[in-house]
Structure formats: C-alpha cells, structure tokens
Protein backbone atom coordinates (compact mmCIF):
# COMPACT_ATOMS: atom_id res chain seq x y z
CA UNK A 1 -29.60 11.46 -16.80
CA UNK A 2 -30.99 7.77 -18.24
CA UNK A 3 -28.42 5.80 -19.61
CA UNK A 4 -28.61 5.07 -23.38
CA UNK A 5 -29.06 1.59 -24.97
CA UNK A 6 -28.03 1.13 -28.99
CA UNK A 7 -29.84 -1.60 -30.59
CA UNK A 8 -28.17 -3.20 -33.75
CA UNK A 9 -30.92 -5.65 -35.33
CA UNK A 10 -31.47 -5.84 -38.97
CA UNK A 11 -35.34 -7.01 -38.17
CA UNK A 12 -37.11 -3.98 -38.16
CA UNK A 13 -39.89 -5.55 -36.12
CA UNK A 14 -37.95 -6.76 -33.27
CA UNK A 15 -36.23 -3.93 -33.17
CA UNK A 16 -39.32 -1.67 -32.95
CA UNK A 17 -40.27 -4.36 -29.86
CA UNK A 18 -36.73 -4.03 -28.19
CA UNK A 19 -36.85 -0.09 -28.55
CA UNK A 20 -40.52 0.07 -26.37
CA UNK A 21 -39.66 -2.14 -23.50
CA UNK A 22 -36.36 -0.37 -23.06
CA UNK A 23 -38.17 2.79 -23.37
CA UNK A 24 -40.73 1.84 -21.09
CA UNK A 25 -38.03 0.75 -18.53
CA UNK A 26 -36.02 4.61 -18.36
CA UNK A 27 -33.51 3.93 -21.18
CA UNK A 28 -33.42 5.88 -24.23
CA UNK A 29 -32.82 4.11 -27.36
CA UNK A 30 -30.65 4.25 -30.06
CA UNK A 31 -31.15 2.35 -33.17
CA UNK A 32 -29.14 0.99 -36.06
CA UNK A 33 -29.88 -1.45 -38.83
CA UNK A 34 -25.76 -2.48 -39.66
CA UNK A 35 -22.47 -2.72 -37.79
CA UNK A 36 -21.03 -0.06 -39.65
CA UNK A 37 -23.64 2.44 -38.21
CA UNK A 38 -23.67 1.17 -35.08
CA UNK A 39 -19.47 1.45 -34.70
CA UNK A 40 -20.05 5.09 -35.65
CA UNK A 41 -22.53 5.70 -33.03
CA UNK A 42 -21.36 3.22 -30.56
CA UNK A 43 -19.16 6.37 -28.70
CA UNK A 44 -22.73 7.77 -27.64
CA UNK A 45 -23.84 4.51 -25.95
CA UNK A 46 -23.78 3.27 -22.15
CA UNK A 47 -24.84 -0.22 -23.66
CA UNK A 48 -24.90 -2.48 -26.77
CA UNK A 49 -27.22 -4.81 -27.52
CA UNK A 50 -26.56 -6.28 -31.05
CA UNK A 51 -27.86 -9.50 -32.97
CA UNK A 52 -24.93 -11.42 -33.79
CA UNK A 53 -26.03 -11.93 -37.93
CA UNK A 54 -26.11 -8.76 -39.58
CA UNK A 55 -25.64 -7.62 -43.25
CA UNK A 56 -21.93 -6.66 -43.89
CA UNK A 57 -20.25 -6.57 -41.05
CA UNK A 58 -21.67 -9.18 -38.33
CA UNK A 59 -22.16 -8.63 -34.33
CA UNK A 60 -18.82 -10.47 -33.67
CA UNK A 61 -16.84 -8.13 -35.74
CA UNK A 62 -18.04 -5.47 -34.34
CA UNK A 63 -17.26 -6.11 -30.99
CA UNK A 64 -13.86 -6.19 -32.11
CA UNK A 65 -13.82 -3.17 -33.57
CA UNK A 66 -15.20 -1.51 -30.71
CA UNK A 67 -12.57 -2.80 -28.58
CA UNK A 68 -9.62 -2.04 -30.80
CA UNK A 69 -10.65 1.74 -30.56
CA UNK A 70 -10.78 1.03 -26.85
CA UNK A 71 -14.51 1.31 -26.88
CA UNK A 72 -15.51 -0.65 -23.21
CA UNK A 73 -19.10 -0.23 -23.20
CA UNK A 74 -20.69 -3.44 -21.80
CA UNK A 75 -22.47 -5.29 -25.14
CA UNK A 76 -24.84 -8.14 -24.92
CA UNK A 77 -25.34 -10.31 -28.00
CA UNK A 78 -28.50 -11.59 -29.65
CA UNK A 79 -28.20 -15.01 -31.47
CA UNK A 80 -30.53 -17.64 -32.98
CA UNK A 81 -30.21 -21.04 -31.36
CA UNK A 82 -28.05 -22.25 -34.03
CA UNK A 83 -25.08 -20.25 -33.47
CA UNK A 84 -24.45 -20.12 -30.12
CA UNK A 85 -21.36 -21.45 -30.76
CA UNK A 86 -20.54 -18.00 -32.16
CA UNK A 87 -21.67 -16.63 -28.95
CA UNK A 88 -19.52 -18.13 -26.90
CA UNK A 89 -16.72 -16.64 -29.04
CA UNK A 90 -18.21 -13.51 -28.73
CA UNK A 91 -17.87 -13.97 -24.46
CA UNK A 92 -14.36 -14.57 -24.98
CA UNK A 93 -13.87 -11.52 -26.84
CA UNK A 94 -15.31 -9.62 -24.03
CA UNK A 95 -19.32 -9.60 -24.56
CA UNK A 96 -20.86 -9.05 -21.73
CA UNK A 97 -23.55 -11.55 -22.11
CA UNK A 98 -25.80 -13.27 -24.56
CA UNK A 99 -29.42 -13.53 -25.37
CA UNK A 100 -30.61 -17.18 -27.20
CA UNK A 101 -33.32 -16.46 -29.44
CA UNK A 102 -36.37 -16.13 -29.09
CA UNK A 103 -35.92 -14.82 -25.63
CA UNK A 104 -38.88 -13.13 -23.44
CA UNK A 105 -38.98 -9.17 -22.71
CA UNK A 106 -38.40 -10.21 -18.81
CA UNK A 107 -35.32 -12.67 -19.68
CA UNK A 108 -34.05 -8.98 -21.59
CA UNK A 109 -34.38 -7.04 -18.90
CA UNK A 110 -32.49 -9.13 -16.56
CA UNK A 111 -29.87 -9.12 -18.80
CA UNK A 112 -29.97 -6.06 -18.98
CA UNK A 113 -29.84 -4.77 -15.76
CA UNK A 114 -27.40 -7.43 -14.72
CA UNK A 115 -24.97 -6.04 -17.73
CA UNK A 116 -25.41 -2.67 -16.39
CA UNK A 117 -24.45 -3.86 -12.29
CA UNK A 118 -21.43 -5.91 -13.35
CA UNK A 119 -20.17 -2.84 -15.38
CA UNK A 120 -20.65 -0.90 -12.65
CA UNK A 121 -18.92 -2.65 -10.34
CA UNK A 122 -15.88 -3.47 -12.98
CA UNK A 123 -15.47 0.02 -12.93
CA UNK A 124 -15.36 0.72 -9.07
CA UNK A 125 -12.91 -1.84 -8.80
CA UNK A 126 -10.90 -0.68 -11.55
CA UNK A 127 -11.37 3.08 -9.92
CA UNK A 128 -10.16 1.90 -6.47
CA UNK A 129 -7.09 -0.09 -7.82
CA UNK A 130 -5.97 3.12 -9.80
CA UNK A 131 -6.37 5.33 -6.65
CA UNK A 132 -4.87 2.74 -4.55
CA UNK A 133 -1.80 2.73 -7.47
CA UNK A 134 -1.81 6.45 -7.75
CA UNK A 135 -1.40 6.61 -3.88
CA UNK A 136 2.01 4.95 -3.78
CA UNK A 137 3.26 6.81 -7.41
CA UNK A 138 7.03 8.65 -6.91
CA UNK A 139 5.28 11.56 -7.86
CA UNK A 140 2.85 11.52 -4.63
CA UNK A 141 5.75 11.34 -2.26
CA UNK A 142 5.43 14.70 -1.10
CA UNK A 143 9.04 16.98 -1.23
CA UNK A 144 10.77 19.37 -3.43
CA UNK A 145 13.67 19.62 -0.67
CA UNK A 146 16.69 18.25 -2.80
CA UNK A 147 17.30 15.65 -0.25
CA UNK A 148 13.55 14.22 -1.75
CA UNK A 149 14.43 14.92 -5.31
CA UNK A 150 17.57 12.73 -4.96
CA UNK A 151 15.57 9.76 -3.93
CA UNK A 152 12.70 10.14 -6.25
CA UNK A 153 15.62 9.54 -8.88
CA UNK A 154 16.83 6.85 -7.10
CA UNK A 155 13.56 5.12 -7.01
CA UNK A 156 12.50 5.81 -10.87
CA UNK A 157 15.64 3.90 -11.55
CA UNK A 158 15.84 1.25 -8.90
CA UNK A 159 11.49 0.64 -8.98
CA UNK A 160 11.90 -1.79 -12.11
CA UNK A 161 14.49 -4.07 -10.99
CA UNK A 162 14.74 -7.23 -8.19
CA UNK A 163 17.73 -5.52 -6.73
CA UNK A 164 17.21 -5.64 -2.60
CA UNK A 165 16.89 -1.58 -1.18
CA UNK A 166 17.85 -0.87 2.35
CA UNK A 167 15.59 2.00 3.48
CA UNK A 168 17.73 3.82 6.28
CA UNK A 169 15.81 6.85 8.72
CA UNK A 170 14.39 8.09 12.04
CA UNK A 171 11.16 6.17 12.61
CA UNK A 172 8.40 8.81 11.12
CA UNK A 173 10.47 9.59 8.06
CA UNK A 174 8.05 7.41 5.30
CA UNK A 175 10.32 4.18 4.85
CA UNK A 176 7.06 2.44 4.61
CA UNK A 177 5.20 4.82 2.05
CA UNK A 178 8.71 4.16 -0.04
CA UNK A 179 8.55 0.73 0.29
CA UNK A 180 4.83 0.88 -0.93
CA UNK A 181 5.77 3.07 -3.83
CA UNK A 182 8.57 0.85 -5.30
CA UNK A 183 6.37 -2.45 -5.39
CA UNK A 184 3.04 -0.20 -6.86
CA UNK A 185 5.55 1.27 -8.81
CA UNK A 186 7.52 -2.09 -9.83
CA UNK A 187 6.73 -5.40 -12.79
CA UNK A 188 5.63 -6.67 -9.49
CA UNK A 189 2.50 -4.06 -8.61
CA UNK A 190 -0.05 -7.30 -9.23
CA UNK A 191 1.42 -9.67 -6.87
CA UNK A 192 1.05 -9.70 -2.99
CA UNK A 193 3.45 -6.63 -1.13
CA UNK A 194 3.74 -8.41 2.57
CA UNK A 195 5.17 -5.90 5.16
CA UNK A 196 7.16 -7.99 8.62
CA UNK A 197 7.51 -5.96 11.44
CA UNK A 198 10.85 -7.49 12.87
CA UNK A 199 10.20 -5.86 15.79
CA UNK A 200 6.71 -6.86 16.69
CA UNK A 201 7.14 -10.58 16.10
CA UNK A 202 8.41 -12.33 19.74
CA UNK A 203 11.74 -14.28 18.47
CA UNK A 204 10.84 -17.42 19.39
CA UNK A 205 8.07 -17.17 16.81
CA UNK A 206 10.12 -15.19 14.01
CA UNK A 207 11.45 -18.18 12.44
CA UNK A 208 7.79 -19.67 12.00
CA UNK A 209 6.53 -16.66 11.36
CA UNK A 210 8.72 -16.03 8.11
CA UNK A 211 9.35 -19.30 6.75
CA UNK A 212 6.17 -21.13 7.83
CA UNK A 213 5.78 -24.30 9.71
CA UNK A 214 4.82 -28.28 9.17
CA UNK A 215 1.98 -29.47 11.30
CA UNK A 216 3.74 -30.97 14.28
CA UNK A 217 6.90 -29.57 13.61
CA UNK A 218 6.39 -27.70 17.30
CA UNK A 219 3.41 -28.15 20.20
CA UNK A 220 0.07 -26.07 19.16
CA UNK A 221 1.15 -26.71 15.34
CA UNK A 222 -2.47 -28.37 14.31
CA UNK A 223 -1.88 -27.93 10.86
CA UNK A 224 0.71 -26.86 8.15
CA UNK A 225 1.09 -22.78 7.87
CA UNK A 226 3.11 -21.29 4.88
CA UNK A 227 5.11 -18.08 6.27
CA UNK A 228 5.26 -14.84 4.95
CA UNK A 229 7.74 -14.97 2.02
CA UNK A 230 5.81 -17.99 0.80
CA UNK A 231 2.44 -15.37 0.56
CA UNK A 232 4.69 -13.13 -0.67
CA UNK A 233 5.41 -15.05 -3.17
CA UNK A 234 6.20 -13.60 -6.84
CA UNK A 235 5.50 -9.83 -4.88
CA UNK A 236 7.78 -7.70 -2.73
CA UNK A 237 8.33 -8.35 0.98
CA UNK A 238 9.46 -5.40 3.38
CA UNK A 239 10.94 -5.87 6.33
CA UNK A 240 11.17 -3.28 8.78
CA UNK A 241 13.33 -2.83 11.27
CA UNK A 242 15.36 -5.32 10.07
CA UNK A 243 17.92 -4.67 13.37
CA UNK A 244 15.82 -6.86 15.49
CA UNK A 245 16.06 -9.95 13.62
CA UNK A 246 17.98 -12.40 15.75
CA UNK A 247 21.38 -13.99 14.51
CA UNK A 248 19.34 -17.60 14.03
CA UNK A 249 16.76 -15.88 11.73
CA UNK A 250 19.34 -13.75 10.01
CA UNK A 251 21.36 -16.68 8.44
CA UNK A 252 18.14 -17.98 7.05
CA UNK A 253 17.47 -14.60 5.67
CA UNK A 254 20.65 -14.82 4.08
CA UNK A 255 19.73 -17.92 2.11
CA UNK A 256 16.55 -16.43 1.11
CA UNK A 257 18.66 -13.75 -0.50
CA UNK A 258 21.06 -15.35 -1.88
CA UNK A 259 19.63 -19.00 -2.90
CA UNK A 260 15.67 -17.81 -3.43
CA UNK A 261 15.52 -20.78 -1.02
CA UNK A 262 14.41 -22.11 2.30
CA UNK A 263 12.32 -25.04 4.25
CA UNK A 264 9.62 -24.95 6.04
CA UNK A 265 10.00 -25.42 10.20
CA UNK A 266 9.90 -29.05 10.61
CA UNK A 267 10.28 -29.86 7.26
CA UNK A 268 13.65 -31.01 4.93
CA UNK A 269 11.72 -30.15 1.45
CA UNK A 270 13.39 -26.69 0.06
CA UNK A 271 11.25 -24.81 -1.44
CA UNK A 272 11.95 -21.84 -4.05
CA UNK A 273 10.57 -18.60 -3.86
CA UNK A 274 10.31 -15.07 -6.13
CA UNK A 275 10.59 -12.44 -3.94
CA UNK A 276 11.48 -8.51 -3.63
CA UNK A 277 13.34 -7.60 -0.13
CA UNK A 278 12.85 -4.01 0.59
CA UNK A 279 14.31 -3.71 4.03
CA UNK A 280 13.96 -0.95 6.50
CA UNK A 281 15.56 0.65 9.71
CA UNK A 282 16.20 3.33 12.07
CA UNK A 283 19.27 2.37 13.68
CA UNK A 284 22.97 2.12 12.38
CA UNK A 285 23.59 -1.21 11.10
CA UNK A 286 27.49 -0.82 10.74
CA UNK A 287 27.12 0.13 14.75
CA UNK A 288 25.58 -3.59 15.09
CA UNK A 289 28.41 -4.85 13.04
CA UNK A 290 31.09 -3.82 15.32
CA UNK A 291 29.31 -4.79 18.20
CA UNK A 292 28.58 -8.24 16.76
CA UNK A 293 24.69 -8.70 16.66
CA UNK A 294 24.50 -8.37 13.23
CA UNK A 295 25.65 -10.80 10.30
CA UNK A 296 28.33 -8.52 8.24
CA UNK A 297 27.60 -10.93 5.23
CA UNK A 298 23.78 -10.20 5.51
CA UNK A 299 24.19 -6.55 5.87
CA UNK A 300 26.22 -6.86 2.23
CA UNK A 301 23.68 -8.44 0.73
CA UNK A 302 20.53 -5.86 1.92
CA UNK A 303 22.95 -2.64 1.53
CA UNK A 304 22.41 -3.42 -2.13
CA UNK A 305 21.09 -0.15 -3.01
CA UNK A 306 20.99 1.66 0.22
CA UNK A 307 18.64 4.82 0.46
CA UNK A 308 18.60 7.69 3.20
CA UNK A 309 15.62 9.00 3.58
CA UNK A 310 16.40 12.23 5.61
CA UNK A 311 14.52 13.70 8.93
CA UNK A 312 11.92 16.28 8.55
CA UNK A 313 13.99 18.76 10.52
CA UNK A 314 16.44 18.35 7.21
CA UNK A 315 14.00 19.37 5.03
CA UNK A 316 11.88 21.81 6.49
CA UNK A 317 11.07 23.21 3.04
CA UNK A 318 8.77 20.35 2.39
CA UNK A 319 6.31 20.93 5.07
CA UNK A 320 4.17 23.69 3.61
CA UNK A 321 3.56 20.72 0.56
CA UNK A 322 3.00 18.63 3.50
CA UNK A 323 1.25 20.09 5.33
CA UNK A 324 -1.23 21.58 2.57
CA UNK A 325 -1.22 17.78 1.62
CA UNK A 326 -2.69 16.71 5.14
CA UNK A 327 -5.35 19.15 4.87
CA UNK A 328 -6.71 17.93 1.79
CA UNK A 329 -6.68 14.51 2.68
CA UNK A 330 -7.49 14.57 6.90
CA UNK A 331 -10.55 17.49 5.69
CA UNK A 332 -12.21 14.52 3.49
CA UNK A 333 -11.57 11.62 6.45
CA UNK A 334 -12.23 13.87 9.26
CA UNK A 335 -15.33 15.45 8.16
CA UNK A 336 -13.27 18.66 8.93
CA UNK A 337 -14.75 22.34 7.83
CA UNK A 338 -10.71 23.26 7.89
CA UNK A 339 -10.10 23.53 4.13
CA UNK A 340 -6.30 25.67 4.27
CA UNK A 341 -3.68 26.80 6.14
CA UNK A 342 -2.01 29.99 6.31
CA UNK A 343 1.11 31.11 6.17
CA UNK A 344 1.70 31.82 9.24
CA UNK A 345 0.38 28.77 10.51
CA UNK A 346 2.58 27.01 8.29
CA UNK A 347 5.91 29.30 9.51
CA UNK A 348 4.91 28.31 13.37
CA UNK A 349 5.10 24.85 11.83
CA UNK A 350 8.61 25.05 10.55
CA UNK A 351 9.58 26.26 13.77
CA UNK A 352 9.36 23.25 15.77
CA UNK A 353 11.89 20.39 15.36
CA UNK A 354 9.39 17.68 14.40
CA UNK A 355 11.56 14.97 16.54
CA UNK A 356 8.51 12.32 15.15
CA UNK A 357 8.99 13.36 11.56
CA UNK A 358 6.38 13.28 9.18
CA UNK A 359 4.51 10.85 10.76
CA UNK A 360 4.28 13.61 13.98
CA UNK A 361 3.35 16.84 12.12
CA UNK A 362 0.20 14.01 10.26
CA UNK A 363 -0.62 14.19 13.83
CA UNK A 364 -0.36 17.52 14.65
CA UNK A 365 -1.97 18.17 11.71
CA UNK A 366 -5.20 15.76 12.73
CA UNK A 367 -4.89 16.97 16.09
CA UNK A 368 -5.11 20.99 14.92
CA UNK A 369 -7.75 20.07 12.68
CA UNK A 370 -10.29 17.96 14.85
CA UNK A 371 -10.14 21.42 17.28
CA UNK A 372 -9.96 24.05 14.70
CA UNK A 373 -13.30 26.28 14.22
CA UNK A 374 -12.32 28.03 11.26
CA UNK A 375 -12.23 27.11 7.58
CA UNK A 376 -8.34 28.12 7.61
CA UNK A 377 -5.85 27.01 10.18
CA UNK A 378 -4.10 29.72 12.21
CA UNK A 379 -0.97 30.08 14.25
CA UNK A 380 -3.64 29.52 17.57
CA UNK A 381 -4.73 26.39 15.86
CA UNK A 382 -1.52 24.37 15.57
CA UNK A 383 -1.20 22.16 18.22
CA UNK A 384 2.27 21.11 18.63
CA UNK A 385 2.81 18.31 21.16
CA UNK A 386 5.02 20.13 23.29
CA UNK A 387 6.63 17.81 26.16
CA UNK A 388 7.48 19.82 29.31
CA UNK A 389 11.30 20.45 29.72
CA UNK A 390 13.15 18.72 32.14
CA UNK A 391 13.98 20.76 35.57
CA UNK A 392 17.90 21.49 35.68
CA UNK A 393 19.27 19.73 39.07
CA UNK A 394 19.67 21.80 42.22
CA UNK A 395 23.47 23.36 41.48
CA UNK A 396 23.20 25.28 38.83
CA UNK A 397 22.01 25.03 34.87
CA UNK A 398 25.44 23.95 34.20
CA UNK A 399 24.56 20.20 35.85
CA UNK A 400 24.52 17.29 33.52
CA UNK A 401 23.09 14.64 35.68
CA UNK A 402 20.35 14.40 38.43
CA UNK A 403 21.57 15.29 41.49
CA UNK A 404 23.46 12.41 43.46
CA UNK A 405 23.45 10.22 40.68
CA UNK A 406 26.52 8.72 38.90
CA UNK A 407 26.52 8.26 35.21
CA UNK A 408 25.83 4.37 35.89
CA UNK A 409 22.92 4.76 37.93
CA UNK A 410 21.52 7.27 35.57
CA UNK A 411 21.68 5.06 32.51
CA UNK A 412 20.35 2.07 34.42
CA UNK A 413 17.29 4.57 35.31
CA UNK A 414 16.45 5.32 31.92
CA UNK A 415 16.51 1.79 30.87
CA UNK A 416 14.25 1.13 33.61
CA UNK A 417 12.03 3.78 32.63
CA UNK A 418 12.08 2.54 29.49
CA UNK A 419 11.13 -0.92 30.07
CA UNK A 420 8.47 0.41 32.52
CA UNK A 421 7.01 2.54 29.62
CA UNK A 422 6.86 -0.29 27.37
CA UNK A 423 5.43 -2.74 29.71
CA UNK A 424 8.02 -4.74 29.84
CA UNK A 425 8.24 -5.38 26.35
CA UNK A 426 12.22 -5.49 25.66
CA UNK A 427 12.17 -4.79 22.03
CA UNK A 428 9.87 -1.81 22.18
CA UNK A 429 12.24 -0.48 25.37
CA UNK A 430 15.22 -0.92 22.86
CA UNK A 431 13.30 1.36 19.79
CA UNK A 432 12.57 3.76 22.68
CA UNK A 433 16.28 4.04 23.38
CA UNK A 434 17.54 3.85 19.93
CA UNK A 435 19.19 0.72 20.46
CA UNK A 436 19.05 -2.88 18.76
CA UNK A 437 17.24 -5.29 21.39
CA UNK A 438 20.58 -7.44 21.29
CA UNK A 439 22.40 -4.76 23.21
CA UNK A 440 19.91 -3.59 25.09
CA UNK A 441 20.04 -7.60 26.17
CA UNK A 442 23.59 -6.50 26.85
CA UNK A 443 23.06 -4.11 28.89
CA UNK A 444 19.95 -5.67 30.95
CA UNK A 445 22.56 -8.33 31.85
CA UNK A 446 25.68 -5.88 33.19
CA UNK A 447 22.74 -4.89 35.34
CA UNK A 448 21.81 -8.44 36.51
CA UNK A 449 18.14 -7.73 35.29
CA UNK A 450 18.68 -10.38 31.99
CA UNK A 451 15.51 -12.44 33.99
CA UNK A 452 13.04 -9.60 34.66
C-alpha cells in the first residue's frame, strides 16, 4: 500500500505542482487549502507537508493541534525566507523538517524521503524499547502458583521506591529476571540497570572493579576507570551472589548504602552516587553470619525488603504456563516447527524434580525442541537431563559412604572433585558445593591445600 502525503498550501498552483511530483514518486496525495481541513483529515495521513502562512489558522498552530490529539505523523513545513524564524519554532514543537521557499522538486523529495526514514526508524526504536519494557513487566513473570502471586504483590509495591531488595533462591529460580523487572518496572526504567556478578570478579580486582580506580593508583592502571556504581549511576545496580563479596569490599558496600558515598581506588575525593541495590543469592546469609564471613551490619542493611523466590519443585503448577511460554518464545529463536505441547508431555514434565529450576526445564525445553519432529511435543520428546545414579557400595543399599572411606576422606573427595570440575577456580568449586568461597577457604586449609 503507498503511503499518503496531505498537502496544506493555500496557493492553488503550487499545490497542483507539489501534488504531481509526489504522485509521480508512489505517494498519493491529499489536498487541503486551510488548517482547519487539514486537522480533520490529518488522521488519514502518513505525512504532512504544510506551508507555514495560511488563512485562519496558520501551519504552526496546527502542528499543535495535531499533537495535542496525539496525532505523530512526521510534518515538514513550507516557509518563505522571511519567516524562518517561525520555522525554527515549528522544529521545536516537533516538525520534522522545513522547506525555505522557493525550494526545487529534488530538494522536496529529499526531504521527503528523509522525513519518512527518520520516522521509521523513531518508531523501531520506540517498538524495541516497549518490547524490551514489556519483557521485564510483573505481569510477564510467568506463575499463578501462590508462592508467585505473593511476590508479584510484593514487587507492585516495592518497584516504585529506592528501598534495597534482597532476592533469596536456588540458582535457576529467576532472581535476575526479578531484578530486571523492578528497575523496567521502577522511576528509574531510563537510567543504566548494571548487573555485578560477585562471584565472577577475582577479589583482588573486586574493589576496582566496583568503585573504579585513579590512573596509577595500582601497576597496569594507564588511565582513570570509573567502576560500576559510578555507570550505574542514577539506575539500579544488582548484585548477585552477594555471599562472595569479601569482608574488605563489604564495608565499602556498606558506605555505599548507607552514605550514597565512596572514593575512587587511589583517590581521597568522595564522590556521591544515586543508586538502586537489588541484591541476590543462593546461599543462607544468616549461616555466613554465624560463621563470621559476613558483615551482620551489611546483611541489615540489604535484608531491607527480603524476597523468596521459591524452587520450581515448589511450584510445579507453574510449569505448564512455563513451559507453553518456552515454546512460544524458543519456536520464534530456534526456527523450530514445534508450535505446542501436550498434556502429557507437560505431566512427564512435572514429574521430574527440576534440581536447575527454571533456568533447567528453558533447557530441556530448547533441548526437546531442537530434536522434536513434530509440530506438538510428546512425552518421547522431552528430554530430561537425567544424570546416572550413583552405584550403592559393596555391603548392602543400606551403606552411606564409599566403601573404606571415613566421613573425612569423603568430604575432602568431593571438594577435590569439585575444584577439579571447576578448574581450579575456588569460587565456582564453592557455588558447586553450596558453600560461600570464605568457608570453602576454611575448609581447603583444615586440609593443608589453602596453596593449591
């Protein structure tokens, strides 16, 4: 379908010219001698092109009056030399453009066309931002279980405000999507939303990392780096698994929350920041507390307003919703011809314990769906990651630990295991174990392995 171009001009003449380029270019043309008209038939338009003096009721004004009856086509206006002046008050009142005349039929085109591709583009942008707002709304979070419903009242209430939220769950669970949701859904949607994992930041480089650094404050600092509450700045920062932050780091987080304050590394200017803490973890603070790796005055000031997001396995009555949701959404990534699931499928779903939470049966989901044939996923189709079960000990089923071992040596085994499976890496052994990486340290240590 062309896209349809009103012309306001009083001078019949030019108007008549104006009408056969635009009509020799694809448009099709509308026509009106006065604003009046022309704000009556304006609705039917994809553009308007309007001289700026008119009888009655001039170009300017009726740009305004489009706009107060949230009219947004794109209008370009036509002026004499002698008021561009007006003009330029017309651009601030959200003309698209302006033609001085007398202006050639090639100068109207381009203004045309360019008019028409910044439009365009105005509205993709605006398109993606609502999707990308949309995404992150309370109502998107998928559950009806009344463990969900709770927190999606929680969140209404707690979205608007600067009060600090302490997200507490099994990894999987969606403490990032709620995180997401309360800044999209917050006064603070426009401003930045910068995510720290505690985890994955080594802690000699946390400090830096969060508060920034001077040039030379350290070797290898070339040049002055603000941290990540500085980008954050005015927004929402979430930090997740806020158990790993080393003591050093934590009383510095403690100023942030309490002062809005902090100073750079290598630098005794304080500086003031605007920030949102949404924090996040999977382990049991109050555990840390009593074994002393955690501040008890820092965990005060983060359990705020402290949310539990429950495990899957609590609310299997959200995964058909779920699970219906991942097939709409992995079918359009995936290229996928799997458009549903049955119910049967979706009862062999509910089945399983979903140790991985949501963020497993996404998985599952992708993984079913990639090796599916059919348009509808079946019982056959669901591919559950099923982990062979560990052979009971020669003895009898009754045995609780490997044969020959002592309780000792079969901790220190699984720590090992752990540390093997994570290459090493002592803070990604300690999230495999489900414990903070200060007592893991604790325990490397008792086993005289601190240095490995």
């Amino acid at each position: 379908m062309s896209r349809r171009i009103l012309v306001v001009e009083d001078e019949e003449k030019l108007r008549r010219v104006i009408e056969l380029q635009l009509r020799g270019a694809g448009f099709e043309v509308l026509q009106s001698e006065t604003a009046e008209d022309a704000l009556l038939r304006a609705s039917g338009a994809d553009l308007i092109l309007t001289d700026l003096r008119l009888p009655g009721m001039d170009g300017l004004e009726l740009l305004k009056a489009m706009r107060s009856q949230q009219l947004q086509q794109p209008v370009i206006v036509m002026t004499a030399f002698g008021t561009i002046e007006k003009a330029v008050e017309a651009m601030k009142s959200g003309a698209e453009d302006f033609l001085p005349k007398p202006f050639s039929l090639d100068h109207l085109m381009a203004v045309v066309d360019k008019a028409f591709a910044n439009h365009a583009l105005r509205e993709e942008n605006r398109q993606l931002k609502a999707e990308l707002s949309s995404r992150y709304k309370f109502d998107n979070l998928i559950g009806r279980s009344e463990g969900m419903r709770e927190i999606f009242v929680t969140l209404d209430r707690v979205a608007p405000t600067r009060a600090t939220v302490l997200l507490c769950g099994e990894s999987g669970v969606g403490k990032d999507m709620i995180a997401r949701a309360l800044h999209h859904h917050s006064p603070r949607k426009d401003k930045p939303f910068v995510k720290i994992n505690c985890t994955a930041i080594p802690e000699n480089l946390m400090e830096s990392e969060l508060f920034g650094y001077e040039k030379g404050a350290f070797t290898g600092a070339n040049m002055t780096k603000p941290g990540k509450f500085e980008q954050a700045d005015g927004g929402t920062v979430f930090l997740d698994e806020i158990g790993d932050v080393p003591g050093s780091v934590q009383v510095k987080l403690l100023r942030i929350l309490q002062e809005r304050e902090f100073e750079r590394l290598g630098s005794n200017k304080t500086r003031h920041i605007d920030v949102r803490v949404v924090a996040a973890t999977n382990v049991d603070l109050r555990a840390a507390l009593e074994q002393g790796t955690f501040r008890e005055d820092l965990y005060y000031r983060l359990n705020v307003l402290p949310i539990n997001v429950p495990p899957l396995r609590d609310r299997k009555e959200d995964i058909p919703f779920l699970a219906e949701h991942f097939v709409k959404k992995l079918s359009k990534d995936l290229g996928s011809s799997v458009q549903s699931i049955s119910e049967e499928a979706i009862q062999r779903l509910k089945q399983y314990h979903w140790p991985g939470n949501v963020r497993e049966l996404e998985n599952v989901m992708e993984r079913s769906m990639v090796l599916a044939s059919g348009a509808v996923l079946e019982p056959a189709d669901i591919r559950l990651d099923t982990a062979p079960k560990r052979t009971p000990a020669s003895g009898g089923g009754d045995a609780f630990l490997p044969e020959g071992m002592t309780l000792d040596e079969h901790e220190q085994a699984i720590i090992r295991e752990a540390l093997k499976r994570a290459d090493g890496n002592k803070s990604q052994a300690a999230r495999l174990l489900g414990l903070t990486r200060n007592a893991l340290r604790y325990r490397l240590s008792q086993m005289g392995i601190e240095g490995e």
